[in-house]
N, C-alpha and C. Protein backbone atom coordinates (compact mmCIF):
# COMPACT_ATOMS: atom_id res chain seq x y z
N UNK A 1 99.64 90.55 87.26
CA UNK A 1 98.27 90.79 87.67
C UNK A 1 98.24 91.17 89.14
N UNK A 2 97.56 91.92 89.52
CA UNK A 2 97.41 92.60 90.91
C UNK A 2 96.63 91.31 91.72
N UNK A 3 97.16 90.81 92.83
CA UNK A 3 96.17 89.68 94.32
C UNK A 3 96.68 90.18 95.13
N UNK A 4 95.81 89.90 96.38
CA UNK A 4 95.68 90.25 97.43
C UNK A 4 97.14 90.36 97.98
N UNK A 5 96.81 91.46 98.93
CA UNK A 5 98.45 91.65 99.53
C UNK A 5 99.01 90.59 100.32
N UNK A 6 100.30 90.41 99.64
CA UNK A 6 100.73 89.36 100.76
C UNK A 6 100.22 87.89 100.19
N UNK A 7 99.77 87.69 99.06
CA UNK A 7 99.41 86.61 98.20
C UNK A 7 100.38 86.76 97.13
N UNK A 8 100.65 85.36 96.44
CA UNK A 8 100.79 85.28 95.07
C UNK A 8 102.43 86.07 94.79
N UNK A 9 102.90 86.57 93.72
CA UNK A 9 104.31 87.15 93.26
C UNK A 9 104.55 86.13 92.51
N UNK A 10 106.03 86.45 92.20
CA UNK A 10 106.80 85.15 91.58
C UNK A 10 108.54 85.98 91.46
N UNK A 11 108.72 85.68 90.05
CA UNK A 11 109.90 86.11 89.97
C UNK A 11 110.31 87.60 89.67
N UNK A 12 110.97 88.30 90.57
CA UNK A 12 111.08 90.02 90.22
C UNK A 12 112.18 89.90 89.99
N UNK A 13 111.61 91.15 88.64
CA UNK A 13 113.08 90.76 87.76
C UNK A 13 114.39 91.83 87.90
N UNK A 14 114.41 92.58 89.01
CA UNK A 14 115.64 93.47 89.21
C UNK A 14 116.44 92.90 90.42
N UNK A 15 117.61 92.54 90.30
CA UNK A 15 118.51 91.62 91.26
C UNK A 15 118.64 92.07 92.59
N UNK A 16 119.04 93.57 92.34
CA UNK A 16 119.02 93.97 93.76
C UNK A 16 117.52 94.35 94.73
N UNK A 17 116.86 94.16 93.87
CA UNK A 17 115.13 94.32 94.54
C UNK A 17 114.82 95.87 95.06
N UNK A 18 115.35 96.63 93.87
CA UNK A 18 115.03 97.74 93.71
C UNK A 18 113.38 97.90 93.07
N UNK A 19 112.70 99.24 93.42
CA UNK A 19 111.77 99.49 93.06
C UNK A 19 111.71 100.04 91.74
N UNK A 20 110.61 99.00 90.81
CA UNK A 20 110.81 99.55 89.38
C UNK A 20 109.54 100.34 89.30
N UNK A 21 109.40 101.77 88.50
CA UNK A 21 108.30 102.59 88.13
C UNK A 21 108.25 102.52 86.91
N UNK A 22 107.00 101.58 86.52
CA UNK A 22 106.26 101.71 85.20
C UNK A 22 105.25 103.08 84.90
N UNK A 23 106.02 103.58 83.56
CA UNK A 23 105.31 104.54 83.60
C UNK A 23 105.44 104.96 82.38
N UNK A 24 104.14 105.40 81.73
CA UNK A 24 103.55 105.38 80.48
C UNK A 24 103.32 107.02 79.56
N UNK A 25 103.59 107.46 78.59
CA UNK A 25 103.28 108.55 78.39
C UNK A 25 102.29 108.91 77.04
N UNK A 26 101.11 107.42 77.19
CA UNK A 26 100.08 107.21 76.42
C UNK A 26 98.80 108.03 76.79
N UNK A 27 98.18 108.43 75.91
CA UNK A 27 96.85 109.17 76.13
C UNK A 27 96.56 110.07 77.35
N UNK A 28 97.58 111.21 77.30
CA UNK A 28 97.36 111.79 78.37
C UNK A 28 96.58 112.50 78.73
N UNK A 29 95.69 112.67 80.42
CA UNK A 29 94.81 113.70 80.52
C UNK A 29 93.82 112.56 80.62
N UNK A 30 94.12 111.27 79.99
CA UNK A 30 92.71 110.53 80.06
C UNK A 30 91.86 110.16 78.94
N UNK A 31 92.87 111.04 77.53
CA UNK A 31 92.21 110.73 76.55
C UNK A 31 92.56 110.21 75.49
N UNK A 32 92.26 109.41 74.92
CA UNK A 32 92.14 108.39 73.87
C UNK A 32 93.32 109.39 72.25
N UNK A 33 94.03 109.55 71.79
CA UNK A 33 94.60 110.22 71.25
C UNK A 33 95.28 109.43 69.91
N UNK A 34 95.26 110.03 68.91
CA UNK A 34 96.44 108.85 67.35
C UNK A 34 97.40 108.20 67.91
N UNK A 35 97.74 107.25 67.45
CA UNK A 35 98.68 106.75 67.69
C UNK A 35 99.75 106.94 66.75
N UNK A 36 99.96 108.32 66.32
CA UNK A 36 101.04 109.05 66.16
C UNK A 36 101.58 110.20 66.79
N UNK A 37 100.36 110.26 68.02
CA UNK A 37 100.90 111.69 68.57
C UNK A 37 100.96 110.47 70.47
N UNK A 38 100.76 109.52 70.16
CA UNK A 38 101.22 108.96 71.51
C UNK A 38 102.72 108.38 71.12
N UNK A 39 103.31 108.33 69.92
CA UNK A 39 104.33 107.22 69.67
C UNK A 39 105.30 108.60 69.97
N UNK A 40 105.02 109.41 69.53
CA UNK A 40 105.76 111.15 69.80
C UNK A 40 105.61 111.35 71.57
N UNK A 41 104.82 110.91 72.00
CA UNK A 41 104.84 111.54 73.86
C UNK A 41 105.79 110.24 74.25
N UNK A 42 105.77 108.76 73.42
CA UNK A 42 106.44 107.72 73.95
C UNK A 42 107.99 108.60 74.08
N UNK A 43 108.47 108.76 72.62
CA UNK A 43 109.74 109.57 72.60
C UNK A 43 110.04 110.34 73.07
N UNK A 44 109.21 110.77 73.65
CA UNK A 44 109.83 112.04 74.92
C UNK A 44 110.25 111.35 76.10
N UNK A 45 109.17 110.71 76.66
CA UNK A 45 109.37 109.63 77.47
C UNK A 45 111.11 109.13 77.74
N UNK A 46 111.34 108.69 76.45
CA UNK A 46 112.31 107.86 76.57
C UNK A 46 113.66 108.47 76.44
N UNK A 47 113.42 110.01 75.77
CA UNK A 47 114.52 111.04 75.71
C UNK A 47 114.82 111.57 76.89
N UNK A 48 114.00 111.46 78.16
CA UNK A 48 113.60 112.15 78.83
C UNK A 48 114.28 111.13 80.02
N UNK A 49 114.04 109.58 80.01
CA UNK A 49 114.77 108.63 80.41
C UNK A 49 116.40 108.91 80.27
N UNK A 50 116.95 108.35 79.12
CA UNK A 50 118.31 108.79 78.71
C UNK A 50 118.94 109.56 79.13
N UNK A 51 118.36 110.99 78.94
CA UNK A 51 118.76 112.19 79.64
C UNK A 51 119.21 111.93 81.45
N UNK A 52 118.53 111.15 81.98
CA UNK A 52 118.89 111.19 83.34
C UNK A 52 119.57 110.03 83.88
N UNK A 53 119.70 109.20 83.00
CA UNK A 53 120.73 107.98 82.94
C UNK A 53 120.30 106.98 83.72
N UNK A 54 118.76 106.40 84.20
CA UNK A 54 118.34 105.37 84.52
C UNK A 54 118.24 104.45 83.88
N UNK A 55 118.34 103.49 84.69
CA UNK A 55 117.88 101.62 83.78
C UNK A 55 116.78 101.59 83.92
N UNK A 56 116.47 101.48 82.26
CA UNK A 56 114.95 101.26 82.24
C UNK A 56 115.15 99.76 80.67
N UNK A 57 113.54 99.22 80.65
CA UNK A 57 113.65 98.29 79.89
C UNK A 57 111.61 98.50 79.43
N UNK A 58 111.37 98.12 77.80
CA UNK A 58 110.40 98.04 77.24
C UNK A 58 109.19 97.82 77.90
N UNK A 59 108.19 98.26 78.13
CA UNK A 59 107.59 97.69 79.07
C UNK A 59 106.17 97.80 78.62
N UNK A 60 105.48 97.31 78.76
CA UNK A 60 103.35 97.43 78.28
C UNK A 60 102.51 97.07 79.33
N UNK A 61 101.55 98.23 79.40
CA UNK A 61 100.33 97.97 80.44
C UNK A 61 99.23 98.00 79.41
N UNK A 62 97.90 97.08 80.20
CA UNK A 62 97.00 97.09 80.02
C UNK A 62 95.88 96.48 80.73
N UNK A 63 94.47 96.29 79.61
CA UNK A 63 93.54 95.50 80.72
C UNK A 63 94.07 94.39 80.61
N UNK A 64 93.37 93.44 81.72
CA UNK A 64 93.59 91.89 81.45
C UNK A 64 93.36 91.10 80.06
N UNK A 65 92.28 91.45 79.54
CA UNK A 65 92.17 90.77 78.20
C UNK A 65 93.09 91.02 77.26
N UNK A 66 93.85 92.21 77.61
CA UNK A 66 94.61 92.56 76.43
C UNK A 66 94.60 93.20 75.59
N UNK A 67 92.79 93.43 75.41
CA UNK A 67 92.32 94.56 74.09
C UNK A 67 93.19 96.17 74.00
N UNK A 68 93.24 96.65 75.47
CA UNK A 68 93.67 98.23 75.38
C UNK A 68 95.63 98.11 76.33
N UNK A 69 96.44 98.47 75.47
CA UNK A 69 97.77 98.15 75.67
C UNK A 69 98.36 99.72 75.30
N UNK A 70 98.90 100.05 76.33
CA UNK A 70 100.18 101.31 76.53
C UNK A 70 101.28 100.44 76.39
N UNK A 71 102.29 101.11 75.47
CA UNK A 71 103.70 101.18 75.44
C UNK A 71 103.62 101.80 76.56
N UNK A 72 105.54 101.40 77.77
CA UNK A 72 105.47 101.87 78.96
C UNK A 72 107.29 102.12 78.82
N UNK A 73 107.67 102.56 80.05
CA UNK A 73 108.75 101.84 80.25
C UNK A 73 109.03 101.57 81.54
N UNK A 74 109.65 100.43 81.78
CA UNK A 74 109.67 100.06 83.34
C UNK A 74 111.00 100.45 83.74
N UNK A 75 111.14 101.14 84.76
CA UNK A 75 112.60 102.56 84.90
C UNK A 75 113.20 101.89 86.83
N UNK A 76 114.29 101.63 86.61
CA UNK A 76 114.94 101.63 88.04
C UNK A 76 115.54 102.61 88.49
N UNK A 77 116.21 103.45 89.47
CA UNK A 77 116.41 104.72 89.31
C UNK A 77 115.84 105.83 89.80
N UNK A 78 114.41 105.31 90.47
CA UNK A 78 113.92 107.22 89.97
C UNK A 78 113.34 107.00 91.42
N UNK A 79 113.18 107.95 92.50
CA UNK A 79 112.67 107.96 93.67
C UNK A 79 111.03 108.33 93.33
N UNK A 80 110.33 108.03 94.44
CA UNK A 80 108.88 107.75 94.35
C UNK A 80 107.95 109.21 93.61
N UNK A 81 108.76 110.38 94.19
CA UNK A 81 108.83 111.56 93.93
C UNK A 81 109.23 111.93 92.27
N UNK A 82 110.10 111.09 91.98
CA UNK A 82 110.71 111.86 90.89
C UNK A 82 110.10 110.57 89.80
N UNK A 83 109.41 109.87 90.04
CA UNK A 83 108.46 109.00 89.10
C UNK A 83 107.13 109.85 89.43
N UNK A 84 106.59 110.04 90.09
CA UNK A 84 105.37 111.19 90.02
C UNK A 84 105.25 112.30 89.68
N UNK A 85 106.42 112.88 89.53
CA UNK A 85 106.57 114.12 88.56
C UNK A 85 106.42 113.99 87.33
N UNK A 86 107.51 112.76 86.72
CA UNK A 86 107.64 112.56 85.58
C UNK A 86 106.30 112.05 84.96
N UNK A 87 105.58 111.43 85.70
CA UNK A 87 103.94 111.37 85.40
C UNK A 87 103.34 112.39 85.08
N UNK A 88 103.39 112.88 86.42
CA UNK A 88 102.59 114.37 85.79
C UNK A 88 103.14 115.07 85.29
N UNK A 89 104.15 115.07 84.20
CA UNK A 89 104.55 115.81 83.64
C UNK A 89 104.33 115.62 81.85
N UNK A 90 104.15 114.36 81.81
CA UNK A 90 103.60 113.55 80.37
C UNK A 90 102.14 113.80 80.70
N UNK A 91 101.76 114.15 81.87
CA UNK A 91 99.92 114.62 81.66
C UNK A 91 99.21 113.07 81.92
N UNK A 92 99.87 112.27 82.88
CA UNK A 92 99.55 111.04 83.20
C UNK A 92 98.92 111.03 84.74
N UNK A 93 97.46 110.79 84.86
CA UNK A 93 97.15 110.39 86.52
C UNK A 93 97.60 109.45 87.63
N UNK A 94 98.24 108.47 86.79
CA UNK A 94 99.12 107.74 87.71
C UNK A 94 100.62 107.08 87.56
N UNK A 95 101.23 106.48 88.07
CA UNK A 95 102.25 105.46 87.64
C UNK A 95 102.04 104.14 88.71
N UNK A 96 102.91 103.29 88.25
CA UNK A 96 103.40 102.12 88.97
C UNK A 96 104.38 101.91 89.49
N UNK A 97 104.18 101.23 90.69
CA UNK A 97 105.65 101.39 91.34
C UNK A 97 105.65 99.60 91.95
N UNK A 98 106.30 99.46 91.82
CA UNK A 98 106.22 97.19 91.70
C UNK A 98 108.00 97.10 92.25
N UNK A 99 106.93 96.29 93.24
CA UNK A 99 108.85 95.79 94.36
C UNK A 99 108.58 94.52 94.55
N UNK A 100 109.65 93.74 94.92
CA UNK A 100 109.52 92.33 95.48
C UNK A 100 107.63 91.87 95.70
N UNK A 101 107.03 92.70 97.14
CA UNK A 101 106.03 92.21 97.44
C UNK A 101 104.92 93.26 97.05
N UNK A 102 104.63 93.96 96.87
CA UNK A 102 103.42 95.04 96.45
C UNK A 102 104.02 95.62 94.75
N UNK A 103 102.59 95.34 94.84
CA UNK A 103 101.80 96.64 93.76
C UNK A 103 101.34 98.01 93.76
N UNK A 104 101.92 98.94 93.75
CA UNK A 104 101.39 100.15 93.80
C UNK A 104 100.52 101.33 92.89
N UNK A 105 99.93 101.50 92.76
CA UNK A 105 99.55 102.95 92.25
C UNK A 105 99.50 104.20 92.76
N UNK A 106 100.63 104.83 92.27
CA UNK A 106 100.92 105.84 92.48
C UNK A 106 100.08 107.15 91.87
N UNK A 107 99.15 107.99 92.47
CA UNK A 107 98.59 109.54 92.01
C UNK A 107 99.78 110.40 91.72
N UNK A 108 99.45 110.83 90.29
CA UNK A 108 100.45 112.05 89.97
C UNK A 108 100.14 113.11 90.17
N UNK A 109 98.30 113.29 90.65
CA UNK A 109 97.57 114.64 91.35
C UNK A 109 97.75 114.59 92.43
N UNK A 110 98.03 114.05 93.42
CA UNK A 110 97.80 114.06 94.44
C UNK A 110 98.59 112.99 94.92
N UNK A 111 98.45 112.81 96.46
CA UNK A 111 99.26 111.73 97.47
C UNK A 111 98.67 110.58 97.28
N UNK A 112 97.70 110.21 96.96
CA UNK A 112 96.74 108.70 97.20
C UNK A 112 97.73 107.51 96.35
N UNK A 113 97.68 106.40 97.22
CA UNK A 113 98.65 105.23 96.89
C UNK A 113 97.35 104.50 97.32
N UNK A 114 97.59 103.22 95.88
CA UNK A 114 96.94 102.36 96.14
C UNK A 114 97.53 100.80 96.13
N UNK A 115 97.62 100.15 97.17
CA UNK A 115 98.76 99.06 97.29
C UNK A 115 97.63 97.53 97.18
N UNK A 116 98.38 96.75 96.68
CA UNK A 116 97.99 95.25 96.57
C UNK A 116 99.27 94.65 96.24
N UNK A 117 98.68 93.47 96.52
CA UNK A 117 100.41 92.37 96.33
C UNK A 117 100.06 92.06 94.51
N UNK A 118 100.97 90.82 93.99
CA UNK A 118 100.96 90.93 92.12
C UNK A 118 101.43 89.39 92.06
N UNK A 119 100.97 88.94 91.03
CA UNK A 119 101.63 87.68 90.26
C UNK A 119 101.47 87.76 89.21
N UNK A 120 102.43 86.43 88.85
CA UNK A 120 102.85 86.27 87.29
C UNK A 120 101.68 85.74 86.60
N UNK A 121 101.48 85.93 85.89
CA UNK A 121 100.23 85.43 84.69
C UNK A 121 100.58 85.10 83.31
N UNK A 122 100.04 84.15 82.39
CA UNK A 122 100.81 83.50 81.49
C UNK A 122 99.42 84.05 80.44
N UNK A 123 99.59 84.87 79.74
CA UNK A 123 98.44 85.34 78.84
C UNK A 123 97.52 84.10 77.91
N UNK A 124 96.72 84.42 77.66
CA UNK A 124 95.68 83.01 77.23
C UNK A 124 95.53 82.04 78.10
């Protein structure tokens, strides 16, 4: 869950405290789409991963309640640049970029970063 910067964290789970980019290739453009033609943009996604030989691991975003959930994958590997491409290239407005102490949102239109610090949250 996203708190105030410089509040809150817990345990990050890449050893060397590399920056991981979560990044999703669900409903792109913004729009709501089958969930047979998002499970097909997931697979690209992840062909698309492979292909460039990063560590990446299963990953899901959503709201807090839980109701609306993207398949993701959370990718080590990829410079800030080359996770914003790959965004905008699945037709995605943003990604995530999550280090030790911040939260980021990353624009795949544009330069705008939006930073806050993150903690662990135990669902229900």
């Amino acid at each position: 869950m996203p708190s105030p910067l410089g509040a809150g964290g817990g345990f990050f789970p890449e050893r060397s405290h590399r920056t991981i980019h979560v990044i999703t290739a669900f409903n792109p453009g913004g729009r709501t789409v089958p969930v047979e033609k998002n499970e097909r943009y997931h697979n690209v996604l992840l062909d698309d991963l492979n292909r460039r030989s990063v560590t990446w691991w299963p990953a899901a975003g959503g709201d807090p309640d839980g109701v609306h959930i993207e398949r993701s994958a959370a990718v080590v590997g990829l410079s800030e640049a080359e996770a914003r491409e790959l965004g905008r290239s699945l037709g995605q407005d943003a990604v995530f970029a999550w280090t030790p102490s911040t939260w980021r949102l990353l624009s795949c239109v544009d330069s705008r970063v939006d930073e806050c610090g993150w903690r662990i949250t135990v669902p229900g």
